[in-house]
Protein backbone atom coordinates (compact mmCIF):
# COMPACT_ATOMS: atom_id res chain seq x y z
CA UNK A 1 0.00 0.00 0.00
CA UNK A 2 1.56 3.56 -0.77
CA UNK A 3 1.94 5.87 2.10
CA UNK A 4 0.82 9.21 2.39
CA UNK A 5 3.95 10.60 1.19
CA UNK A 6 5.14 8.56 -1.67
CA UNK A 7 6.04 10.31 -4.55
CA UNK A 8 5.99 10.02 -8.41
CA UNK A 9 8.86 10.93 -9.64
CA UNK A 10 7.97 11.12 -13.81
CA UNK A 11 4.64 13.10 -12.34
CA UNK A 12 6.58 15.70 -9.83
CA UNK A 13 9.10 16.22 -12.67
CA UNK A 14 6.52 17.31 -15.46
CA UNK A 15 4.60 18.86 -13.13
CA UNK A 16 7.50 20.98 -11.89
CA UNK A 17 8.97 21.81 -15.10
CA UNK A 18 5.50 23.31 -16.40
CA UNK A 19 4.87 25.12 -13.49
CA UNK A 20 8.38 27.02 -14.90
CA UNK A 21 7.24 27.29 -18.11
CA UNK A 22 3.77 28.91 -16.49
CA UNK A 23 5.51 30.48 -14.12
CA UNK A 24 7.92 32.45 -16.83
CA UNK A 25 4.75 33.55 -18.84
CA UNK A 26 2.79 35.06 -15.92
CA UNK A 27 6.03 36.38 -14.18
CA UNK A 28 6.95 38.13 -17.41
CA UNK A 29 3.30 39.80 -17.96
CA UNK A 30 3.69 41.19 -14.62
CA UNK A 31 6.97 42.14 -15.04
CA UNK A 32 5.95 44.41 -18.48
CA UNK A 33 2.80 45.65 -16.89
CA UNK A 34 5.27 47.06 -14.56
CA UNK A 35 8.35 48.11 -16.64
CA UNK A 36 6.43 49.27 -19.83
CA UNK A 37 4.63 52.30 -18.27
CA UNK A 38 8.44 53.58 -16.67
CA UNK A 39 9.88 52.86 -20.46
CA UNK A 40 7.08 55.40 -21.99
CA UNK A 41 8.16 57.90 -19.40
CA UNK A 42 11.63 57.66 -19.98
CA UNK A 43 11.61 58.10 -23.53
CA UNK A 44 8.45 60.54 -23.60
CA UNK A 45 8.04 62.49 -21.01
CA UNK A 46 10.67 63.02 -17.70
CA UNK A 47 14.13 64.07 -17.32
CA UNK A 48 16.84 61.25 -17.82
CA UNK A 49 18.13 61.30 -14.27
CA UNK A 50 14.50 60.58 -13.13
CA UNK A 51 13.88 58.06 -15.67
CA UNK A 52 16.89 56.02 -14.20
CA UNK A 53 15.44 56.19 -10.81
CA UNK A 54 11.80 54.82 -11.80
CA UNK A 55 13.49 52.59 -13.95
CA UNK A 56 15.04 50.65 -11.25
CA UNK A 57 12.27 50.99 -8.63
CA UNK A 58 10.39 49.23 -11.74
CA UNK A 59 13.22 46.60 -11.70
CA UNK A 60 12.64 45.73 -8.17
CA UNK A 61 9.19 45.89 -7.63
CA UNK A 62 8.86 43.99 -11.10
CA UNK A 63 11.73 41.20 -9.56
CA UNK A 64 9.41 41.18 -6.26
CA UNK A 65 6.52 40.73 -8.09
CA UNK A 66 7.98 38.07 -10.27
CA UNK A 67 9.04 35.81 -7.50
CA UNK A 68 5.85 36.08 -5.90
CA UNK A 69 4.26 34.89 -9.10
CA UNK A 70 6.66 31.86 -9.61
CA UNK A 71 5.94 30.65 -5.45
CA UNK A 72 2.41 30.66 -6.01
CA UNK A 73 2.53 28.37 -8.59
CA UNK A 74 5.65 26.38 -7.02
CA UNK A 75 3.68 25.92 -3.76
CA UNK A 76 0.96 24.01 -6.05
CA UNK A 77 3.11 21.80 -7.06
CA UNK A 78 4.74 20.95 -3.61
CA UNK A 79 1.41 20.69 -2.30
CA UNK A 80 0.17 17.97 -4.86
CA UNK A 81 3.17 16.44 -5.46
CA UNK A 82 5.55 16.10 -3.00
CA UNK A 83 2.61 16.41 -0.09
CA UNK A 84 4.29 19.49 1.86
CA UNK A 85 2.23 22.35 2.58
CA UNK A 86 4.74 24.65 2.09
CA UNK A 87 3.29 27.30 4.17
CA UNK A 88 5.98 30.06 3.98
CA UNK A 89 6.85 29.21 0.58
CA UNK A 90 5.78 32.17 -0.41
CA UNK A 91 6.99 34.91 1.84
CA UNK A 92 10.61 33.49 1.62
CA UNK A 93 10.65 33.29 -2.00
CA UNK A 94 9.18 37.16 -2.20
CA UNK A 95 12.31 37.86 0.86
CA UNK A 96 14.73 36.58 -1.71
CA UNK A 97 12.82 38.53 -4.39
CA UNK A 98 13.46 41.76 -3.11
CA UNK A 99 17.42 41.31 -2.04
CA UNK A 100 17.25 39.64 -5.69
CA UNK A 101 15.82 43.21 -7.23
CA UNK A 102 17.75 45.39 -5.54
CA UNK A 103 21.32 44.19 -6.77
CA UNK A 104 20.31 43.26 -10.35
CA UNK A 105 18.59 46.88 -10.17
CA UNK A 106 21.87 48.18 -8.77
CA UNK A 107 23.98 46.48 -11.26
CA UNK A 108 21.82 47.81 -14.10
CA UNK A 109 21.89 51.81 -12.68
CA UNK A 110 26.04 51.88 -12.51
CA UNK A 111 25.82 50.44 -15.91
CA UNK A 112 23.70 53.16 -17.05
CA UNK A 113 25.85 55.74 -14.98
CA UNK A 114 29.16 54.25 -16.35
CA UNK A 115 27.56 55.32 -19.93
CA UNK A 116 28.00 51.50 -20.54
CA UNK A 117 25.50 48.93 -22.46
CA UNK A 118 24.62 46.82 -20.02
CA UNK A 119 22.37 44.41 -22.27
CA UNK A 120 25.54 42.40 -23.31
CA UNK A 121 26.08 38.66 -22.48
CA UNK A 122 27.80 39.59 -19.27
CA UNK A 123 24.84 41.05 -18.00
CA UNK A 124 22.83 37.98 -18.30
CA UNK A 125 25.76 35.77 -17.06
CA UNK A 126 25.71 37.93 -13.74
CA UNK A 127 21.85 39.07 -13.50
CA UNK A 128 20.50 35.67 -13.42
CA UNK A 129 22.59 33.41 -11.47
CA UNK A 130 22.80 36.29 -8.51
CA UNK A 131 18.97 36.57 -8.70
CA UNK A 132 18.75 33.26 -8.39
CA UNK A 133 20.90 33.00 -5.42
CA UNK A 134 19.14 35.65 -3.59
CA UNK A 135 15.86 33.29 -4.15
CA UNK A 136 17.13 30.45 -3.78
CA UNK A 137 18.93 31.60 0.03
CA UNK A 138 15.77 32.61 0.95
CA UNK A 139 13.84 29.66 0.23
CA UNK A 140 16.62 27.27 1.73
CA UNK A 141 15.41 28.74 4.91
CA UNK A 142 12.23 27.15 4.20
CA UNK A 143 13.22 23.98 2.84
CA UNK A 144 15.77 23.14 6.00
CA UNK A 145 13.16 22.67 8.20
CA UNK A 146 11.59 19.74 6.33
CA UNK A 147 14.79 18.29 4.73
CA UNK A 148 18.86 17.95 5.62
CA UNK A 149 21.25 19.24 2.85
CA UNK A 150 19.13 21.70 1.45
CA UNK A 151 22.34 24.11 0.63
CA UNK A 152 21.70 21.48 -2.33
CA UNK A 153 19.02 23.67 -3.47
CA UNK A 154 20.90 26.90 -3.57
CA UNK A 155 24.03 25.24 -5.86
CA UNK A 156 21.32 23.75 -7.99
CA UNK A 157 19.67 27.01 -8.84
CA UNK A 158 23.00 29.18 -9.09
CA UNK A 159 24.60 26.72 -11.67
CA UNK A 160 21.30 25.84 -13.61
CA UNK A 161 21.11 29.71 -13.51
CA UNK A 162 24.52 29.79 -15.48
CA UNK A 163 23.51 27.09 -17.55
CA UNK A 164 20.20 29.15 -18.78
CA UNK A 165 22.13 32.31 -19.30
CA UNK A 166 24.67 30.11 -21.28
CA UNK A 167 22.16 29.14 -23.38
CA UNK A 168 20.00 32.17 -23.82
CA UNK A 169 23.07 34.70 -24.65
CA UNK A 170 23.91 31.75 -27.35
CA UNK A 171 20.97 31.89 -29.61
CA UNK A 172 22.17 31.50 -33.25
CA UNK A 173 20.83 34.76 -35.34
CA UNK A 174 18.18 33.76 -37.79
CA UNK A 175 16.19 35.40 -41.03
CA UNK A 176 13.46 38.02 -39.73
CA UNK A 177 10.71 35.16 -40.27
CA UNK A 178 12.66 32.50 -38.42
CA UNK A 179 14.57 35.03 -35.03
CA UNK A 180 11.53 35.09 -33.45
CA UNK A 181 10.98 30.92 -33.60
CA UNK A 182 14.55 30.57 -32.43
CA UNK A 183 14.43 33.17 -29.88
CA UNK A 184 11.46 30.89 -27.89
CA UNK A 185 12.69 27.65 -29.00
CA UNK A 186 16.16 28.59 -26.65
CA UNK A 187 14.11 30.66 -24.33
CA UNK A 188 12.29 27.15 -23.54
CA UNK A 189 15.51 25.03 -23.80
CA UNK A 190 17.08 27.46 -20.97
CA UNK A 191 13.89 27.37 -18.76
CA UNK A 192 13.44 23.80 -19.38
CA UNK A 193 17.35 23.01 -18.00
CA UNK A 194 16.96 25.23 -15.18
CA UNK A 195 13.13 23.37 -14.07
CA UNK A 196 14.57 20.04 -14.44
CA UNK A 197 17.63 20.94 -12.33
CA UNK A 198 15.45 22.22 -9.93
CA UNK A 199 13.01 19.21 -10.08
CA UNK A 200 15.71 16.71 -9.71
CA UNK A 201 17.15 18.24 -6.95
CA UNK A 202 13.80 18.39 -4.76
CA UNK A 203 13.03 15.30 -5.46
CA UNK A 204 16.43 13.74 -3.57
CA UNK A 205 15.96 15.66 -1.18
CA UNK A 206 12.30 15.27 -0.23
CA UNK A 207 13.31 11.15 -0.99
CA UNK A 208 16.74 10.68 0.31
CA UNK A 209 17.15 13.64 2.74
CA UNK A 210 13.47 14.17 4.83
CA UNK A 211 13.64 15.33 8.36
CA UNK A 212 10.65 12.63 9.79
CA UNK A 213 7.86 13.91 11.47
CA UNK A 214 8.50 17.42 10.37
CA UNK A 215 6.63 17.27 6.86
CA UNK A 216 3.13 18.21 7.25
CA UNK A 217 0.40 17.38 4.51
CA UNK A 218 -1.41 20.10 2.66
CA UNK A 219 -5.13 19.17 2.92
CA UNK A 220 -7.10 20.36 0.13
């Protein structure tokens, strides 16, 4: 008979690696519903100085906002699938968020004040690992109270974090009709290595590395 908490592994890992591919979509409407409007005032309307400033606040209310999107639909799957209610799931992953916000945000503003274009591959290869990180701390925090080793988590989602910049800032350039196909065809390749990474990793831990007794059950 299968206890309360066994798993299935080939279900927790799809279900894990669409919740990224969700979570990407939603995080990235709220992200331009939040960025847009500040990009319309910097070019049409406000001085440049002040256009930096609400520029980054954008940045790290839209990285806040982001992570907050991406927990609520993580927490779903930790809830169905690996049975943990994962009750502060959420306001860790929106603690890392913020940290998370403020240095990519910080990053981006000396590149603007250095007069320097910031939108090269090394700005991937640093923004998205140390975002990442920040998270990935925070929810650690979380995840030690239910499991042991879960400083696994944070090298999981640093280097899969390298691995999706790697692969983003390495899209081939295509026609006009085709950029746009291979843009999202690498756009899902990198989200899809950094999901499975994380699925794989949560999955030995909530298997090999538990802390008995100190799992409790989401009841729906």
């Amino acid at each position: 008979m299968m206890n309360n908490f066994e798993i299935d592994a080939f279900q927790f890992h799809q279900a894990w690696v669409m919740a990224s591919v969700r979570g990407l979509v939603s995080a990235g409407l709220v992200a331009l519903v939040i960025v847009l409007p500040m990009r319309f005032l910097e070019f049409n309307i406000i001085s440049p100085d002040v256009a930096t400033m609400l520029y980054t606040l954008a940045t790290l209310i839209a990285g806040a906002a982001s992570g907050a999107v991406f927990a609520l639909i993580q927490r779903k799957v930790l809830r169905s699938k690996l049975y943990w209610a994962s009750e502060q799931w959420l306001t860790y992953t929106v603690m890392g968020s913020i940290p998370g916000g403020i240095l990519v945000a910080l990053y981006l503003w000396l590149g603007l004040a250095r007069m320097e274009h910031i939108y090269d591959d090394n700005a991937y290869y640093f923004a998205i690992p140390l975002y990442l990180l920040c998270v990935s701390i925070a929810q650690s925090m979380t995840l030690h109270k239910v499991v042991y080793q879960a400083w696994l988590w944070v090298i999981a989602n640093v280097s899969s974090g390298i691995v999706c910049a790697a692969i983003y800032v390495n899209i081939p350039q295509g026609t006009v009709i085709t950029e746009r196909y291979i843009v999202g065809l690498f756009s899902l390749m990198a989200l899809f290595s950094l999901g499975l990474s994380q699925s794989l990793v949560l999955y030995f831990l909530f298997t090999h590395h538990i802390r008995h007794g100190k799992r409790k059950k989401h009841k729906y």
